[in-house]
C-alpha atoms as a PDB file:
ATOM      1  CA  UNK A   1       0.000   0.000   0.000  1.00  0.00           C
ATOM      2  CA  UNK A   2       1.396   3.164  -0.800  1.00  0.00           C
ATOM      3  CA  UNK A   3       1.904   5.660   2.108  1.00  0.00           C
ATOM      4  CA  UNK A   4      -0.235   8.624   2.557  1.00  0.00           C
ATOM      5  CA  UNK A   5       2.023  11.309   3.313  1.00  0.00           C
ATOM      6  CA  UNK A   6       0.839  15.476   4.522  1.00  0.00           C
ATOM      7  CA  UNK A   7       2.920  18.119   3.514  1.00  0.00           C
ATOM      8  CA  UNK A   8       1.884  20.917   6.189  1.00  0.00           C
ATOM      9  CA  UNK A   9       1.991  24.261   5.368  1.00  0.00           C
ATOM     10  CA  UNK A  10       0.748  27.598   6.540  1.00  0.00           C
ATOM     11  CA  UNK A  11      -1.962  29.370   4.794  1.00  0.00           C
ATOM     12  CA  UNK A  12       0.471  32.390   3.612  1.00  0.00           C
ATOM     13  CA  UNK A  13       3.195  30.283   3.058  1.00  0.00           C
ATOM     14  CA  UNK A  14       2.045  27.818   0.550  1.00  0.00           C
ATOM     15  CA  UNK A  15       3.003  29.446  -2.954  1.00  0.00           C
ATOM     16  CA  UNK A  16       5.966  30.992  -1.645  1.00  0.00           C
ATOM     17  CA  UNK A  17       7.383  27.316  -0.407  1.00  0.00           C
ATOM     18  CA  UNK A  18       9.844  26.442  -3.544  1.00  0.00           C
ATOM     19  CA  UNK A  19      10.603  23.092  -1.714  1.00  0.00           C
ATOM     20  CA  UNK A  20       7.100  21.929  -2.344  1.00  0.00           C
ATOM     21  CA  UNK A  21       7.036  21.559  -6.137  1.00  0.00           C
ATOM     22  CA  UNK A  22      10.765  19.271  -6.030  1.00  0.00           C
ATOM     23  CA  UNK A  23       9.308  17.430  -3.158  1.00  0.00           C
ATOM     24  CA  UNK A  24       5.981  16.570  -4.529  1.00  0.00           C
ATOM     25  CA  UNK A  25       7.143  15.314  -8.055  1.00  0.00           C
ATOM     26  CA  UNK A  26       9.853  13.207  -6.078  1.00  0.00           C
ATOM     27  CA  UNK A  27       7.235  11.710  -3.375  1.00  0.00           C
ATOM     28  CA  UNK A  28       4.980  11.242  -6.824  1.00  0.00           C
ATOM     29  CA  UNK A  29       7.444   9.227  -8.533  1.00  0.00           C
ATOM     30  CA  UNK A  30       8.296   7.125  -5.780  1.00  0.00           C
ATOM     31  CA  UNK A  31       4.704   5.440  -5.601  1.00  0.00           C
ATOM     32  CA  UNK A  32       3.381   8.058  -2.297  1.00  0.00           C
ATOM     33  CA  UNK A  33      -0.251  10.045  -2.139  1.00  0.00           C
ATOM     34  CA  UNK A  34       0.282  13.112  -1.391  1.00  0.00           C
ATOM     35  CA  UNK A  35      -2.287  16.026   0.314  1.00  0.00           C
ATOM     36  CA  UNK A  36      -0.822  19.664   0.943  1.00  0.00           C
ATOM     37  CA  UNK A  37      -2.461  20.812   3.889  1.00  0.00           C
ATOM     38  CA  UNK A  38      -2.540  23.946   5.850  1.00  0.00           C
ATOM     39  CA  UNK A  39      -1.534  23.070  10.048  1.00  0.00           C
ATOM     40  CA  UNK A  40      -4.658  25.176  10.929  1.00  0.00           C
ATOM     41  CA  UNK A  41      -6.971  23.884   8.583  1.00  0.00           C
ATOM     42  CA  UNK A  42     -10.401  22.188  10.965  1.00  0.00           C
ATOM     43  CA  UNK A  43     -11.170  20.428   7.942  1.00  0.00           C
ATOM     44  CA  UNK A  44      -8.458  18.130   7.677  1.00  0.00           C
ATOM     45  CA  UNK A  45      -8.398  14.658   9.005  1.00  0.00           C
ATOM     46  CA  UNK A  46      -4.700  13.725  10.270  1.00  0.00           C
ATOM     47  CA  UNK A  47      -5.815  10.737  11.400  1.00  0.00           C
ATOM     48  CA  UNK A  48      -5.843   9.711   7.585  1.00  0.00           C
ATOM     49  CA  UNK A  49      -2.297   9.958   6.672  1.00  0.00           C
ATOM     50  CA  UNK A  50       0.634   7.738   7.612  1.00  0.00           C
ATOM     51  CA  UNK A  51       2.684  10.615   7.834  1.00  0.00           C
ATOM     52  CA  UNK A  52       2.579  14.582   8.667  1.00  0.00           C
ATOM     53  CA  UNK A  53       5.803  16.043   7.393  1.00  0.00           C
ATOM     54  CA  UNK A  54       6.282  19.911   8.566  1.00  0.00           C
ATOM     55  CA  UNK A  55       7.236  21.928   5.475  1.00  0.00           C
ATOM     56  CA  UNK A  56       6.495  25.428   5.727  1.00  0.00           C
ATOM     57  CA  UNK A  57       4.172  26.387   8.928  1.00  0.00           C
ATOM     58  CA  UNK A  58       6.061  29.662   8.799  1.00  0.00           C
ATOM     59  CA  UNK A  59       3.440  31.735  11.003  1.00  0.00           C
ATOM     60  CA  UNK A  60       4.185  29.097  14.037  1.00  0.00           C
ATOM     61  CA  UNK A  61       6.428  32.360  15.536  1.00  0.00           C
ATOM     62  CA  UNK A  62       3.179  34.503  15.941  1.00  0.00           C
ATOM     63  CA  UNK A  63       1.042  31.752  16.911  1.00  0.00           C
ATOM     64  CA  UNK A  64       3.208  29.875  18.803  1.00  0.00           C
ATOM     65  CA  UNK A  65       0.793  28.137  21.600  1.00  0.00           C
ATOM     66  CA  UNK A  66      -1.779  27.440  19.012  1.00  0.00           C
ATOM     67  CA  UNK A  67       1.093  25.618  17.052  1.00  0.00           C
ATOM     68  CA  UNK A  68       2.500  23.694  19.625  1.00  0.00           C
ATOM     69  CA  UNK A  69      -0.991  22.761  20.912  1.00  0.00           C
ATOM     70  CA  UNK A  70      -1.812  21.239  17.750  1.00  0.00           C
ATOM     71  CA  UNK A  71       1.416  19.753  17.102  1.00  0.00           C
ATOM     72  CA  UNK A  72       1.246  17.667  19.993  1.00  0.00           C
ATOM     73  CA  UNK A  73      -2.716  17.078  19.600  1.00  0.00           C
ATOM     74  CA  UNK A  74      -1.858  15.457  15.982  1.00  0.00           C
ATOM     75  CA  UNK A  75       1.168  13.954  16.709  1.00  0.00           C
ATOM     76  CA  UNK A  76      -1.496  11.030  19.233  1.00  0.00           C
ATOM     77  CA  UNK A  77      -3.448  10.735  15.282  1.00  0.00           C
ATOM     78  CA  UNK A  78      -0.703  10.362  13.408  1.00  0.00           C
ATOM     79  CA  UNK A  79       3.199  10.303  12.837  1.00  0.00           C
ATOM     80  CA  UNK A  80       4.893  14.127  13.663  1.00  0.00           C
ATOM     81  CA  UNK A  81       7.829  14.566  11.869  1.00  0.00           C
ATOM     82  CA  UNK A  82      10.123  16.129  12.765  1.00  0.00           C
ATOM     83  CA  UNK A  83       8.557  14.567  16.490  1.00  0.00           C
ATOM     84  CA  UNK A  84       7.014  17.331  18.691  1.00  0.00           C
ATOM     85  CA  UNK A  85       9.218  17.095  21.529  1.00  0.00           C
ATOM     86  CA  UNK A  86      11.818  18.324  18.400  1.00  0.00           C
ATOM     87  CA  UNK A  87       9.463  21.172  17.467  1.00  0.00           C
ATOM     88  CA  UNK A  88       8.851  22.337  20.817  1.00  0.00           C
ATOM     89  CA  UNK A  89      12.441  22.519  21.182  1.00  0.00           C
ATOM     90  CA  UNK A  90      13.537  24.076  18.371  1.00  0.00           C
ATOM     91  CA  UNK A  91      10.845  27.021  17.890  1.00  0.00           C
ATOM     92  CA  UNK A  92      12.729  28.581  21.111  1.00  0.00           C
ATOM     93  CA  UNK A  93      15.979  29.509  20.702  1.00  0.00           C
ATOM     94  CA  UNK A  94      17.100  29.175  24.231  1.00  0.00           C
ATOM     95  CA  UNK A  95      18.594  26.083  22.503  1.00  0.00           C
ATOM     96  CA  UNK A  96      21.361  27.961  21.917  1.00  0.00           C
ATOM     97  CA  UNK A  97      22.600  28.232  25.013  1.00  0.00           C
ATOM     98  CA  UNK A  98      21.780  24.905  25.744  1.00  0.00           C
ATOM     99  CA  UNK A  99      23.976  23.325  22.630  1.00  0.00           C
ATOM    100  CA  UNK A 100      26.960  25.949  23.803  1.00  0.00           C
ATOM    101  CA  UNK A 101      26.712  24.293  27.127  1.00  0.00           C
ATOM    102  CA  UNK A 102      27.255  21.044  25.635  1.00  0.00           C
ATOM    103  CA  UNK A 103      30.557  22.043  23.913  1.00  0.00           C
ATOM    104  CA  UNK A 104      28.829  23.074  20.188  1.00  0.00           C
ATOM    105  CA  UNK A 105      30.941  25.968  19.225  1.00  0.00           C
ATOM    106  CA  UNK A 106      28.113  28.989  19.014  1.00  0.00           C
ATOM    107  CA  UNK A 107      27.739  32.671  17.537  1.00  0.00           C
ATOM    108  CA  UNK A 108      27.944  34.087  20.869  1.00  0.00           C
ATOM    109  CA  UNK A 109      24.575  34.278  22.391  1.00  0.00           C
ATOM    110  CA  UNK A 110      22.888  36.290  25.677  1.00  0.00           C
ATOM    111  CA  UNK A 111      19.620  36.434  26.123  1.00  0.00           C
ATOM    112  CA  UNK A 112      17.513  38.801  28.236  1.00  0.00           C
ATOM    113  CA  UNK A 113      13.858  37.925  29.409  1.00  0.00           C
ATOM    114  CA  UNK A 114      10.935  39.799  30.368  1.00  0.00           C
ATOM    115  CA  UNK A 115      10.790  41.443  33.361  1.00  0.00           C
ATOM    116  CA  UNK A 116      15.026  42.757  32.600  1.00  0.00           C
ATOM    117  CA  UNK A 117      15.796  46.348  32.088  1.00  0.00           C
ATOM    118  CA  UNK A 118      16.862  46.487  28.580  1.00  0.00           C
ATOM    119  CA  UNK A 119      19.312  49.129  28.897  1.00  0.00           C
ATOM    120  CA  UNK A 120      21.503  47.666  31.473  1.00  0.00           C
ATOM    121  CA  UNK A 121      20.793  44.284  30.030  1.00  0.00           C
ATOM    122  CA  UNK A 122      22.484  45.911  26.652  1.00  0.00           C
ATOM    123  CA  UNK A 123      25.736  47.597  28.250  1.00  0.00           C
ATOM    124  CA  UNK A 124      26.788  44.490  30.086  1.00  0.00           C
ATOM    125  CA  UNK A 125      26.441  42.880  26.394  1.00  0.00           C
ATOM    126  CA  UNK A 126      28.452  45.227  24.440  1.00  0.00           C
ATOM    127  CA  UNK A 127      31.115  45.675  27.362  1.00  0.00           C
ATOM    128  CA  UNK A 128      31.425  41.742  27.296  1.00  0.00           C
ATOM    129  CA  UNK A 129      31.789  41.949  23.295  1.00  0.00           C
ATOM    130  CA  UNK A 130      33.931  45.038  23.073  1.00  0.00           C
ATOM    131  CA  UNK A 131      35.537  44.457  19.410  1.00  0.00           C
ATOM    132  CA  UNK A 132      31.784  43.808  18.401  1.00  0.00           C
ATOM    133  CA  UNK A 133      31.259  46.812  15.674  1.00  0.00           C
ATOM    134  CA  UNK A 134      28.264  45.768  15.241  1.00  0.00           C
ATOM    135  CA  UNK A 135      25.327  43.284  16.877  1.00  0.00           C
ATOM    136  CA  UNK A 136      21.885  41.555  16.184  1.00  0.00           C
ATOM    137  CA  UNK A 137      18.887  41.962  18.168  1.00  0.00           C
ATOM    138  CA  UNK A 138      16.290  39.351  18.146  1.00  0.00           C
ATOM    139  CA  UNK A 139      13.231  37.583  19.328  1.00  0.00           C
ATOM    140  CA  UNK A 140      14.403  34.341  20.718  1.00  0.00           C
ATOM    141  CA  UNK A 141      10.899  33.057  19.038  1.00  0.00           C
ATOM    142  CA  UNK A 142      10.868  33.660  15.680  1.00  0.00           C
ATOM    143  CA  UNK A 143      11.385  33.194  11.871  1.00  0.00           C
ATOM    144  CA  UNK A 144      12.006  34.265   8.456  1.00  0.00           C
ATOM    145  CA  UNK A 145      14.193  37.529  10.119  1.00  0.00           C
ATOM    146  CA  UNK A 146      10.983  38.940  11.559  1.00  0.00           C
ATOM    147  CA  UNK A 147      11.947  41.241  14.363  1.00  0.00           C
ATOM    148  CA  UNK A 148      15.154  40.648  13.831  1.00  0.00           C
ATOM    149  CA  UNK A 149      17.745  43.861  13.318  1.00  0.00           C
ATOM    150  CA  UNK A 150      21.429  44.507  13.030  1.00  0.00           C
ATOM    151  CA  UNK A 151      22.531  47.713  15.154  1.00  0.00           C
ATOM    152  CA  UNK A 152      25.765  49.541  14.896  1.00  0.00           C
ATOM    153  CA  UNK A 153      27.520  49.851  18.143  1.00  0.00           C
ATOM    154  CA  UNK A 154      26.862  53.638  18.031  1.00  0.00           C
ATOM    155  CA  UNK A 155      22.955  53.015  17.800  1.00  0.00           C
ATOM    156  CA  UNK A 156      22.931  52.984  21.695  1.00  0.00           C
ATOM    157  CA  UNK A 157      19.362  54.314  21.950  1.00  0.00           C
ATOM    158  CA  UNK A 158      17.681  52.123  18.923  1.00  0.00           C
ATOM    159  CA  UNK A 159      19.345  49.464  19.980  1.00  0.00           C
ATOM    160  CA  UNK A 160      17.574  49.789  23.582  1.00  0.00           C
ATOM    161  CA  UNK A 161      13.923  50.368  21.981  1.00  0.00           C
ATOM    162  CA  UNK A 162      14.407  47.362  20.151  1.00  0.00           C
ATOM    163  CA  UNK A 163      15.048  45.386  23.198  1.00  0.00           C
ATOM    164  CA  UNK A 164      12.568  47.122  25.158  1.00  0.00           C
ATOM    165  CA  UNK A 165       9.741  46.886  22.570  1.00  0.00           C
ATOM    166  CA  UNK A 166      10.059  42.738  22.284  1.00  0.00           C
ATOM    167  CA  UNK A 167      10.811  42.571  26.189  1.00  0.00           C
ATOM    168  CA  UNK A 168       7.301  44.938  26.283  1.00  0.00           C
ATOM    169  CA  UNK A 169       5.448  42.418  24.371  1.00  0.00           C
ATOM    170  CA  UNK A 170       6.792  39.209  26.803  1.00  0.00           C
ATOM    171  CA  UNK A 171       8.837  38.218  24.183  1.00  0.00           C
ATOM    172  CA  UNK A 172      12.716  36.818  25.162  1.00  0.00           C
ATOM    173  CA  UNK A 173      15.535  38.184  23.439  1.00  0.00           C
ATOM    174  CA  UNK A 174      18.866  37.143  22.170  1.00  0.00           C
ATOM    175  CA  UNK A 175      21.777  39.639  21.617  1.00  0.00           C
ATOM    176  CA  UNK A 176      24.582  38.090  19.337  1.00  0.00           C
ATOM    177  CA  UNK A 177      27.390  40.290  17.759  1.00  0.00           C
ATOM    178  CA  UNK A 178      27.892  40.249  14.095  1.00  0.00           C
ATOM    179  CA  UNK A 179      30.394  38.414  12.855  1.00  0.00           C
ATOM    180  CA  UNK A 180      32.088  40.193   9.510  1.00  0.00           C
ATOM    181  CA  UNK A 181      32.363  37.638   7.590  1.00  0.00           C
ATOM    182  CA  UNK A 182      28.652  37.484   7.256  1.00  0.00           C
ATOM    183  CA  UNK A 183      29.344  40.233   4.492  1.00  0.00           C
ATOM    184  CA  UNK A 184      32.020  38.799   2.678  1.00  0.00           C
ATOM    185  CA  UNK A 185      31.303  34.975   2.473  1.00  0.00           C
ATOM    186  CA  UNK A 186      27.369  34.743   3.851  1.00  0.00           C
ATOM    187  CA  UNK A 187      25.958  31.642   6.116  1.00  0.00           C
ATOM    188  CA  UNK A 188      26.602  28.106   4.989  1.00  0.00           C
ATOM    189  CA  UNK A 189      23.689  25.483   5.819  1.00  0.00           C
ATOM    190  CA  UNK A 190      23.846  21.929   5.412  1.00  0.00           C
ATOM    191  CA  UNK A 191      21.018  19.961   4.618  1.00  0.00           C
ATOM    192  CA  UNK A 192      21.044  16.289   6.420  1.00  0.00           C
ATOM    193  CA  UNK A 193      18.447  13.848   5.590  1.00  0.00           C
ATOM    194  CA  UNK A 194      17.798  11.099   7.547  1.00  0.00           C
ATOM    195  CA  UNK A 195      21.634  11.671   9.009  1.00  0.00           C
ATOM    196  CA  UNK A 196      22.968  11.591   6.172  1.00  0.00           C
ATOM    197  CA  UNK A 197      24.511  15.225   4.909  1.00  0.00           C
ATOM    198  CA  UNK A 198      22.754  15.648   1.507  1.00  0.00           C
ATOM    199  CA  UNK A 199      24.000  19.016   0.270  1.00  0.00           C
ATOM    200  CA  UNK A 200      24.982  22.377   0.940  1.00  0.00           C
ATOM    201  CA  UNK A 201      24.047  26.317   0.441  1.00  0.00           C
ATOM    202  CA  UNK A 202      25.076  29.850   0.795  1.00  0.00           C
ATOM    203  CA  UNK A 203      23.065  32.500   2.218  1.00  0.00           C
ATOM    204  CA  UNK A 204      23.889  35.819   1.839  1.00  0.00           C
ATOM    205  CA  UNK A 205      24.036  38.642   4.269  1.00  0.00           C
ATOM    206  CA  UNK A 206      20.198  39.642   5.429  1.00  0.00           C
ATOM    207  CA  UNK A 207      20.747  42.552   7.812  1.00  0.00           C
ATOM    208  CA  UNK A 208      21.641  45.374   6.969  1.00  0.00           C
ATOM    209  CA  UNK A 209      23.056  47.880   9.726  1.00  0.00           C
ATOM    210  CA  UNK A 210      19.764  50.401  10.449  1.00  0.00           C
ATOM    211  CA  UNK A 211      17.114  49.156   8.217  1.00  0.00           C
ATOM    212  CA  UNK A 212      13.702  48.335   9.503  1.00  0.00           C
ATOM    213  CA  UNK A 213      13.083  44.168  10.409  1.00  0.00           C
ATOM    214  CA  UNK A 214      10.887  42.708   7.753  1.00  0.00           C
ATOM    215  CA  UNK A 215       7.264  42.879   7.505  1.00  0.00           C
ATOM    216  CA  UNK A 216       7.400  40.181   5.238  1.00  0.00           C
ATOM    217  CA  UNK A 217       6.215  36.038   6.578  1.00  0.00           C
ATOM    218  CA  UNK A 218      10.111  36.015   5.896  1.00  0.00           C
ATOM    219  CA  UNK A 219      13.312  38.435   4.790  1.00  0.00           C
ATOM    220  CA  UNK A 220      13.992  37.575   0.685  1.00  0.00           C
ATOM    221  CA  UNK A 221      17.521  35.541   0.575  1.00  0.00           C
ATOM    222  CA  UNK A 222      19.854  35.261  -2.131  1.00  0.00           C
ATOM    223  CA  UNK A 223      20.517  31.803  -2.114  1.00  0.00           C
ATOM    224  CA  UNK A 224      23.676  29.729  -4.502  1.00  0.00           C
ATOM    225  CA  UNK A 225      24.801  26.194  -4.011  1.00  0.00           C
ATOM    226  CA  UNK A 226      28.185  25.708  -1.618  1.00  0.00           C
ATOM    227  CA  UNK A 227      30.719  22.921  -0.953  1.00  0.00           C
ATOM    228  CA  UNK A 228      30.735  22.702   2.700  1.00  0.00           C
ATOM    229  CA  UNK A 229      34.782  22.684   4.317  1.00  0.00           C
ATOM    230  CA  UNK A 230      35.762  20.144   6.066  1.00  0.00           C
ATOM    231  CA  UNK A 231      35.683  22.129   9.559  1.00  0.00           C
ATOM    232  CA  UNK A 232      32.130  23.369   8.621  1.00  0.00           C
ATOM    233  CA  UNK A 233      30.514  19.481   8.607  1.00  0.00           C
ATOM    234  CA  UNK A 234      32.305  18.881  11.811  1.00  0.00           C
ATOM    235  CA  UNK A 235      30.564  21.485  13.109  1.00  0.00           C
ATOM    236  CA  UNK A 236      27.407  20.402  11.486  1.00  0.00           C
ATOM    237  CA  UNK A 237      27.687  16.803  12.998  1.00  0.00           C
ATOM    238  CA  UNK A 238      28.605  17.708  16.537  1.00  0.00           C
ATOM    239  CA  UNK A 239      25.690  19.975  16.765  1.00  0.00           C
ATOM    240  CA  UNK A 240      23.260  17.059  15.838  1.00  0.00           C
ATOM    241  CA  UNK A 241      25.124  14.788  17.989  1.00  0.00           C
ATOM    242  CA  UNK A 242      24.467  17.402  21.067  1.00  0.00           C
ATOM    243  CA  UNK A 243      20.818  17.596  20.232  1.00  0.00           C
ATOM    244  CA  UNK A 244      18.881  15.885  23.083  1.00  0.00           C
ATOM    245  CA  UNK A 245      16.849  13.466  20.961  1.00  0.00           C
ATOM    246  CA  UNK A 246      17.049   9.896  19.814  1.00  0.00           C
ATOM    247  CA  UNK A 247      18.684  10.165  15.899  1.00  0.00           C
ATOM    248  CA  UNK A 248      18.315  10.562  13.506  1.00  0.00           C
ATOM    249  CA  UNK A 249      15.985  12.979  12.914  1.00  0.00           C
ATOM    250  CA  UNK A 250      14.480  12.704   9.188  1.00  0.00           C
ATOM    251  CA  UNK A 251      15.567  16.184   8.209  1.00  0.00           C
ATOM    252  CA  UNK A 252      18.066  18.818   9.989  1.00  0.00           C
ATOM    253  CA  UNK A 253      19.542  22.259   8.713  1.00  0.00           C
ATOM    254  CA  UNK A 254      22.257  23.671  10.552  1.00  0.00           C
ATOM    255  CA  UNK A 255      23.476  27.217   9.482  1.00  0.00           C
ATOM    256  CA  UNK A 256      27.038  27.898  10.197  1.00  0.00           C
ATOM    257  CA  UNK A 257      28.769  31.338  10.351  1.00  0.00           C
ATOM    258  CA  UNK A 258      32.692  31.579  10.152  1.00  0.00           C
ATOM    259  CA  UNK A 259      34.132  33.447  12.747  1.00  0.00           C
ATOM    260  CA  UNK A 260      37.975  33.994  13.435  1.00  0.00           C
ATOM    261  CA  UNK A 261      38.787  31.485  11.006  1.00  0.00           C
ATOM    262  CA  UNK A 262      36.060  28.739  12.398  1.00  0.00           C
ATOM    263  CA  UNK A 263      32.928  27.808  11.799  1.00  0.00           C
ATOM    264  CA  UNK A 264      29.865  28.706  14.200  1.00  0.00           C
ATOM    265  CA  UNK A 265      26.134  27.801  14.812  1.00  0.00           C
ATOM    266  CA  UNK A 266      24.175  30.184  14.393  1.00  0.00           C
ATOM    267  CA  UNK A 267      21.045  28.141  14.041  1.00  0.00           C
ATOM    268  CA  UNK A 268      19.734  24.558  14.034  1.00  0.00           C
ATOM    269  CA  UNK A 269      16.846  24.471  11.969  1.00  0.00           C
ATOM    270  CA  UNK A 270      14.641  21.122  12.756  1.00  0.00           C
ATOM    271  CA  UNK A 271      11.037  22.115  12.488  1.00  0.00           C
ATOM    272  CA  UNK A 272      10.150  24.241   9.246  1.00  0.00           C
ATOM    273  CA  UNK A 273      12.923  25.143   7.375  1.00  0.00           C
ATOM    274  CA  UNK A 274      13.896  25.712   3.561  1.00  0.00           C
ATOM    275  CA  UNK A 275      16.028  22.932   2.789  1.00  0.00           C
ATOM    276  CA  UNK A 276      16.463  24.231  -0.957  1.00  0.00           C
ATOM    277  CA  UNK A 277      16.158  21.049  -3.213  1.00  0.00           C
ATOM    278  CA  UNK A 278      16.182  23.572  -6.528  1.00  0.00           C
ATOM    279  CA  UNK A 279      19.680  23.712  -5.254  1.00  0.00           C
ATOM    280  CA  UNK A 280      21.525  20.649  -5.609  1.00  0.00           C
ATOM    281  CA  UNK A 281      20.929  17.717  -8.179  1.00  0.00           C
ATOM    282  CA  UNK A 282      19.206  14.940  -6.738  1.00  0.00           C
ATOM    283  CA  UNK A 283      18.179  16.389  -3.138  1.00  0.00           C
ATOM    284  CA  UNK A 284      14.608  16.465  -3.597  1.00  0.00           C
ATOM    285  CA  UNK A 285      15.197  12.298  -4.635  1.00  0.00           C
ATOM    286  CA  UNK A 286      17.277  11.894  -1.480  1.00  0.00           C
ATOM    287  CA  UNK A 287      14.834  13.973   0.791  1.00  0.00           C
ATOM    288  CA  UNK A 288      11.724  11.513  -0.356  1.00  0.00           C
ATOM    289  CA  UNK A 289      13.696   8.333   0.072  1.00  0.00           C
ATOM    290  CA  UNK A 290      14.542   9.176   3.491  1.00  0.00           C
ATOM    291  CA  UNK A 291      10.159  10.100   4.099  1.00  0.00           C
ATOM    292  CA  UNK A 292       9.626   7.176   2.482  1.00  0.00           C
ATOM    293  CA  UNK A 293      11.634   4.942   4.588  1.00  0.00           C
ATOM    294  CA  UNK A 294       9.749   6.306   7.663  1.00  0.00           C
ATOM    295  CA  UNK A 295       6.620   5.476   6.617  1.00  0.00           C
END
């Protein structure tokens, strides 16, 4: 019988989601039905499908407890993947902090919560980074960029009421200086599928010192194919190794930054991310092999 498989989107999200085209003629080929579905949809039946692969929910950072409500109310109807312990997880990015803990090597990461005095909570930041010329605020929920803003180190008082308006709104923030070579050689993620490390990208540099966070569902990227270094999969591979989950999960970006001459996380991407199959010959193949063995 051939599996019934749910690609879960978000309402907004589902013609701007370039993975779904790849992944749909891939799944197609290899004998799978196939429904595209939106998470917030009452209509649809999960209970139907042998799988409920997330793909694009990329309105889970303004809806958060709705999201992981009906994560974990599906994922008792039918199989989660990635699992919602994962996605509950990885939609905070407190993780951070955890994975640095555990020996990952991290962009540099503080985070201030509600109830903090932004200002204060912003000097003792920039006196512990003092060659930081510049530094990224953002919510430690979120996606896409939203929110998110890259301050120069003279942009005291923005800098503050950017804090202050997400601490304002009960919203936890994380304060990470910019590394430079964001501008000359962008982010690196690696795509691993199932474990296995299926290809790589470049990203180039989002923020730009000053200008507004987007209003967008998420900031436009430019996006080319990459051969990852050597150092850069290590990287990769010990920050999956440090997750605290049985592995391996079926899908995994981690996006790397290279700071004084080593690579860095910057973000482990496990629950909704663009995993680019346009990108690399044969991904989107690789990517439904792996769903396929699942189900």
């Amino acid at each position: 019988m051939n599996p019934h498989v749910a690609l879960v989107t978000a309402r907004a999200a589902r013609d701007l989601d370039e993975d779904l085209p790849p992944l749909e003629r891939a799944l197609h080929e290899a004998g799978a039905q196939l429904a595209i579905a939106a998470w917030d949809d009452p209509e649809v039946d999960w209970a139907r499908f042998d799988l409920a692969l997330l793909r694009s929910t990329w309105d889970y950072s303004q809806r958060l407890p709705e999201f992981l409500d009906w994560a974990q109310r599906i994922s008792h109807r039918v199989r989660l993947l990635n699992p919602f312990d994962v996605v509950r997880w990885n939609t905070d990015k407190h993780y951070l902090g955890e994975l640095a803990r555990a020996g990952v090597p991290v962009v540099p990461s503080t985070f201030v919560e509600p109830g903090e005095d932004a200002e204060p909570a912003l000097t003792a930041f920039l006196e512990a980074h003092p060659d930081a010329e510049d530094f990224v605020v953002k919510p430690c929920i979120g996606a896409g960029s939203r929110d998110a803003q890259r301050h120069g180190r003279a942009e005291r008082v923005a800098a503050i009421a950017h804090v202050r308006r997400l601490l304002d709104a009960r919203r936890s923030v994380l304060l990470q200086p910019y590394l430079p070579c964001v501008d000359t050689e962008g982010e690196t993620a690696l795509l691993f599928f199932d474990g296995e490390f299926s290809h790589a990208i470049r990203k180039g540099p989002l923020l730009q010192r000053n200008a507004e966070a987007t209003r967008a569902l998420f900031a436009a990227e430019h996006i080319t194919p990459r051969r990852p270094s050597d150092d850069e999969i290590d990287v990769a591979r010990r920050a999956l190794a440090a997750m605290p989950f049985a592995q391996p999960l079926l899908y995994a970006r981690v996006d790397l930054i290279r700071g004084d001459d080593s690579p860095r996380l910057l973000e482990l991407e496990l629950t909704e991310p663009s995993v680019f199959l346009a990108h690399a010959d044969g991904a989107a193949e690789r990517f439904a092999a792996a769903i396929l063995r699942l189900a």
